[in-house]
C-alpha atoms as a PDB file:
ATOM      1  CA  UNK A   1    -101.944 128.725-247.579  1.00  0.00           C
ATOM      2  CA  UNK A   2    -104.908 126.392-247.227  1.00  0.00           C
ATOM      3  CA  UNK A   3    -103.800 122.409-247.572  1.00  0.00           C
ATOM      4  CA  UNK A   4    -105.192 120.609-250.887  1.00  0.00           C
ATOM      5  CA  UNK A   5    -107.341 117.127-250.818  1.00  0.00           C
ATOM      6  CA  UNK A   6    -108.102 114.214-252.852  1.00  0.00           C
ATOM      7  CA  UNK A   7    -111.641 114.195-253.193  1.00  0.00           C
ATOM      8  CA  UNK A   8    -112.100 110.048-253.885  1.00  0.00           C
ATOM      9  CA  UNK A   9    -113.137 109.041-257.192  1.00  0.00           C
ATOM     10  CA  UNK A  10    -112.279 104.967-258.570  1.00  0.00           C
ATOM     11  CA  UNK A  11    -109.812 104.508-258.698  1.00  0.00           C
ATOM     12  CA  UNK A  12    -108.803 105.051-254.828  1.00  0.00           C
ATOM     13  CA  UNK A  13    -106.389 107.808-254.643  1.00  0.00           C
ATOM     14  CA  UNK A  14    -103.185 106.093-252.812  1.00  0.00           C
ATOM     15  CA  UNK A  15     -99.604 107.783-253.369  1.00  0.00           C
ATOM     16  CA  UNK A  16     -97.716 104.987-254.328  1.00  0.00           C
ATOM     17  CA  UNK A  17     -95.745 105.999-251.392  1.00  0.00           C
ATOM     18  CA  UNK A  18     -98.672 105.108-248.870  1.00  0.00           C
ATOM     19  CA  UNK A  19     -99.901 102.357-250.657  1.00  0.00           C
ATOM     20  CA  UNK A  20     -95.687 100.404-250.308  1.00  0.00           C
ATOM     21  CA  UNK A  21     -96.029 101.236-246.938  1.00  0.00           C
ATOM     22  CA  UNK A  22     -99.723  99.988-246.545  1.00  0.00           C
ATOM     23  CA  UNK A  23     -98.556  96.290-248.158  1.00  0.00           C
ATOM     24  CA  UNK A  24     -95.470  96.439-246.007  1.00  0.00           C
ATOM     25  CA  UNK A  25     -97.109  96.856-242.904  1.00  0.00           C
ATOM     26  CA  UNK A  26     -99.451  94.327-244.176  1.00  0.00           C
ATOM     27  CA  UNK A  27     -96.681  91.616-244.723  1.00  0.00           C
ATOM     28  CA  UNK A  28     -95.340  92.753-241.240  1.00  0.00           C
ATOM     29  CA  UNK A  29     -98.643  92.540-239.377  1.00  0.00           C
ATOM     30  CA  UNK A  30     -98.269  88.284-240.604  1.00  0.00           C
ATOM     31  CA  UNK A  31     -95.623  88.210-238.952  1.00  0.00           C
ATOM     32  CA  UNK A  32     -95.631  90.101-235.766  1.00  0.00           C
ATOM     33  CA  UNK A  33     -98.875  89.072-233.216  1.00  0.00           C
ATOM     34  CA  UNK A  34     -98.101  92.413-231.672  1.00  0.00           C
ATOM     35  CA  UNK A  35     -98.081  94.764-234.545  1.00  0.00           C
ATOM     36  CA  UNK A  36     -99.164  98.199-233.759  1.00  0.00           C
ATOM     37  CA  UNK A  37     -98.022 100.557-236.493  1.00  0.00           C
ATOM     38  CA  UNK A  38     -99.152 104.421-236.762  1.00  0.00           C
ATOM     39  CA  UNK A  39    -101.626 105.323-239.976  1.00  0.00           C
ATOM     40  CA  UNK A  40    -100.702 105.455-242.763  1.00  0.00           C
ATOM     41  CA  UNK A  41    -104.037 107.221-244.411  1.00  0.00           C
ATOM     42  CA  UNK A  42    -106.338 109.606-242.947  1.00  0.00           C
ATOM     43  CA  UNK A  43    -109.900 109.387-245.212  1.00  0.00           C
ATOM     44  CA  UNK A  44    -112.568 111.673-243.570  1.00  0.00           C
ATOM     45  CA  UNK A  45    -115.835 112.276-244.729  1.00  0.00           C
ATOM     46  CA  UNK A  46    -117.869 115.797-243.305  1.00  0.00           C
ATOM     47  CA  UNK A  47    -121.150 114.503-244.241  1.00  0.00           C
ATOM     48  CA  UNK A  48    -120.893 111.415-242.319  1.00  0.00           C
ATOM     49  CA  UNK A  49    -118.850 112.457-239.652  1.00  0.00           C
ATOM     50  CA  UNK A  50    -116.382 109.548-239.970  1.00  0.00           C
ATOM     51  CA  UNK A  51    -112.510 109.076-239.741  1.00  0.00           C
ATOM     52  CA  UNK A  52    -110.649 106.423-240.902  1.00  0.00           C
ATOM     53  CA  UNK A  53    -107.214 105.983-239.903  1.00  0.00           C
ATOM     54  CA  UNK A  54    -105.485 103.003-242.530  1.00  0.00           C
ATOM     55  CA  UNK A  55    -102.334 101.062-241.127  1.00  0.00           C
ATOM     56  CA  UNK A  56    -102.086  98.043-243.865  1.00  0.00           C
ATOM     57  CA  UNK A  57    -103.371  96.599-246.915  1.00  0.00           C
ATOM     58  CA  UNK A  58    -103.789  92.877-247.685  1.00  0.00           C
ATOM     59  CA  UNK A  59    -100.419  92.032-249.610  1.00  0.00           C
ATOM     60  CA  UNK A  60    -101.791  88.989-251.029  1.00  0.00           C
ATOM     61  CA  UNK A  61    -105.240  89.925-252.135  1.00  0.00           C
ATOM     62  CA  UNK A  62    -106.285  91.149-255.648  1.00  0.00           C
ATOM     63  CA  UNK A  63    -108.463  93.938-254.423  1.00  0.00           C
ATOM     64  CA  UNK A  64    -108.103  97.291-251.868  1.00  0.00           C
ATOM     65  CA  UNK A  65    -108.379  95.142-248.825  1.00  0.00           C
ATOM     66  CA  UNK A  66    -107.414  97.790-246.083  1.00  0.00           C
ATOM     67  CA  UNK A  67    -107.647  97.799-242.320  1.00  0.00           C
ATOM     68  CA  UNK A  68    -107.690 100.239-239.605  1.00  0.00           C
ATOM     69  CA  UNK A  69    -109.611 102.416-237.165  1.00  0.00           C
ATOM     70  CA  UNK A  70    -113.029 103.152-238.125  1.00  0.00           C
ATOM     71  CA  UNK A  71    -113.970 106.425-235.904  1.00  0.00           C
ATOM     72  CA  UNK A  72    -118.074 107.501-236.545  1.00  0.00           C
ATOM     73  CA  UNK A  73    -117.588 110.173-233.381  1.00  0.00           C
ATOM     74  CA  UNK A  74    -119.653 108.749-231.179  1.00  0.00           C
ATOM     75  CA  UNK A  75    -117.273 106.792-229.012  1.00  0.00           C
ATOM     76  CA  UNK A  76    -117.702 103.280-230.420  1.00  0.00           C
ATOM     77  CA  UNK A  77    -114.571 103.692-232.963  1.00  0.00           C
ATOM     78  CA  UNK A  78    -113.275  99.949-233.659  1.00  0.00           C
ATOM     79  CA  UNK A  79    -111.117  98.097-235.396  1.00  0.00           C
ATOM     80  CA  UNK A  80    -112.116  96.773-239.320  1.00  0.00           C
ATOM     81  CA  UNK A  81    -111.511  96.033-242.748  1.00  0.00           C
ATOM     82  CA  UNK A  82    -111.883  98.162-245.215  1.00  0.00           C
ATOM     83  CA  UNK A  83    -112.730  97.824-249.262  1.00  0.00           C
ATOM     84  CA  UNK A  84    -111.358 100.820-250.361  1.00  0.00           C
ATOM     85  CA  UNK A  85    -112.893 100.238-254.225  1.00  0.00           C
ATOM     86  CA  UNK A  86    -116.486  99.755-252.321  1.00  0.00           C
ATOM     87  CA  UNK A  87    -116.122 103.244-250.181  1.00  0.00           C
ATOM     88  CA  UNK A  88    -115.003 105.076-253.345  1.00  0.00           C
ATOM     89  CA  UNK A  89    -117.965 103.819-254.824  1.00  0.00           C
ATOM     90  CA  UNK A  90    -120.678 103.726-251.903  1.00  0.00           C
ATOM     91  CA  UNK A  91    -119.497 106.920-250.368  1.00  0.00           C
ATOM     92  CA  UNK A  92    -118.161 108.837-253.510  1.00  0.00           C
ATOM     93  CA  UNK A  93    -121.396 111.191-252.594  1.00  0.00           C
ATOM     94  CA  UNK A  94    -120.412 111.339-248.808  1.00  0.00           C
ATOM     95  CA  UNK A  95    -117.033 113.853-249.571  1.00  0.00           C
ATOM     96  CA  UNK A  96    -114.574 110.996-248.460  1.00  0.00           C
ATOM     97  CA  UNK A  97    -111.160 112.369-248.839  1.00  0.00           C
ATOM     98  CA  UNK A  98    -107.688 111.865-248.259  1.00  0.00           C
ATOM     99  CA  UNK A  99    -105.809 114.291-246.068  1.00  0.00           C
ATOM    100  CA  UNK A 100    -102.281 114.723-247.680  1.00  0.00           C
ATOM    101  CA  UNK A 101    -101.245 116.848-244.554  1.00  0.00           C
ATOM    102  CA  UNK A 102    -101.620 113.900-242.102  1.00  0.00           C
ATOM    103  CA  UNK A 103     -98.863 112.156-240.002  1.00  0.00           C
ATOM    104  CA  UNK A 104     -99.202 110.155-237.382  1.00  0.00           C
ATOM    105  CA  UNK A 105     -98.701 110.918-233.769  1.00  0.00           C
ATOM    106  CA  UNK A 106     -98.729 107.304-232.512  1.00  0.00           C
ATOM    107  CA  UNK A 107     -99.361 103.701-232.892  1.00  0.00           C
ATOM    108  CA  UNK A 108    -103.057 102.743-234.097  1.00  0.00           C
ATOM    109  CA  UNK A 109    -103.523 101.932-230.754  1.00  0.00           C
ATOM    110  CA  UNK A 110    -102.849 105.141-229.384  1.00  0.00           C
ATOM    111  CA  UNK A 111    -106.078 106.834-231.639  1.00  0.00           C
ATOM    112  CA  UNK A 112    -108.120 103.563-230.674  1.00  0.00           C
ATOM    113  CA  UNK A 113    -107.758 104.392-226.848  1.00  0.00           C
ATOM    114  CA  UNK A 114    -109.063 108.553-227.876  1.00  0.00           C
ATOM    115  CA  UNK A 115    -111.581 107.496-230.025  1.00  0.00           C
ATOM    116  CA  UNK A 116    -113.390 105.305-227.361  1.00  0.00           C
ATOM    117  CA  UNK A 117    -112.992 107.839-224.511  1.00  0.00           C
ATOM    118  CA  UNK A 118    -116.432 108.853-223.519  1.00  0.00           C
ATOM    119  CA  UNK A 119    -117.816 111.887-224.620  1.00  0.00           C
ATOM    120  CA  UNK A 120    -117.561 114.472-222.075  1.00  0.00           C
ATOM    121  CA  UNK A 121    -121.359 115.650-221.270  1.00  0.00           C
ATOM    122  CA  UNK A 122    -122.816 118.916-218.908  1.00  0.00           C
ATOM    123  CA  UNK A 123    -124.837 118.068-216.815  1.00  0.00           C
ATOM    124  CA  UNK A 124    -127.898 120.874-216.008  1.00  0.00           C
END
């Protein structure tokens, strides 16, 4: 049986599951110089190639403040903020969806460190 998706539309399409734990690892992240939680989200867009991995939202702010790995494929993935309200409505075209199947295999560091690994060429 074939896994379901969100396909974004505004508003963004947290659980409210995901989004507790996205404000609590936001509150903990204050706290905690070496916070290094595992994501949370998984968004991925085919026509753009991207994946972004979310580990916290901004527990104080009024909009979808979220950070986490940003991941274009071509080994410069870093570390950002995200406005979750902005992507629905920049990328809404793009396909950006939520992947309901996703859980985490490691800290956020752990998919930094793969993402930035170079990209394996042939050489002829």
């Amino acid at each position: 049986m074939a896994a379901t998706v969100t396909i974004l539309h505004a508003p963004f399409p947290l659980t409210p599951a995901e989004r507790a734990q996205l404000v609590t690892n936001g509150m903990a992240s204050l706290s905690t110089d070496s916070f290094d939680p595992p994501p949370v989200v998984r968004l991925t867009s085919q026509a753009l190639g991207t994946v972004w991995y979310l580990t916290e939202m901004d527990p104080f702010g009024s909009g979808d403040i979220a950070f986490g790995l940003c991941d274009q494929g071509d080994g410069c993935a870093d570390l950002a903020c995200i406005d979750l309200d902005a992507i629905t409505r920049a990328y809404d075209r793009s396909g950006f969806r939520t992947d309901p199947t996703f859980r985490a295999s490691g800290p956020l560091s752990d998919y930094l460190a793969r993402a930035r690994r170079p990209l394996l060429r042939t050489a002829f």
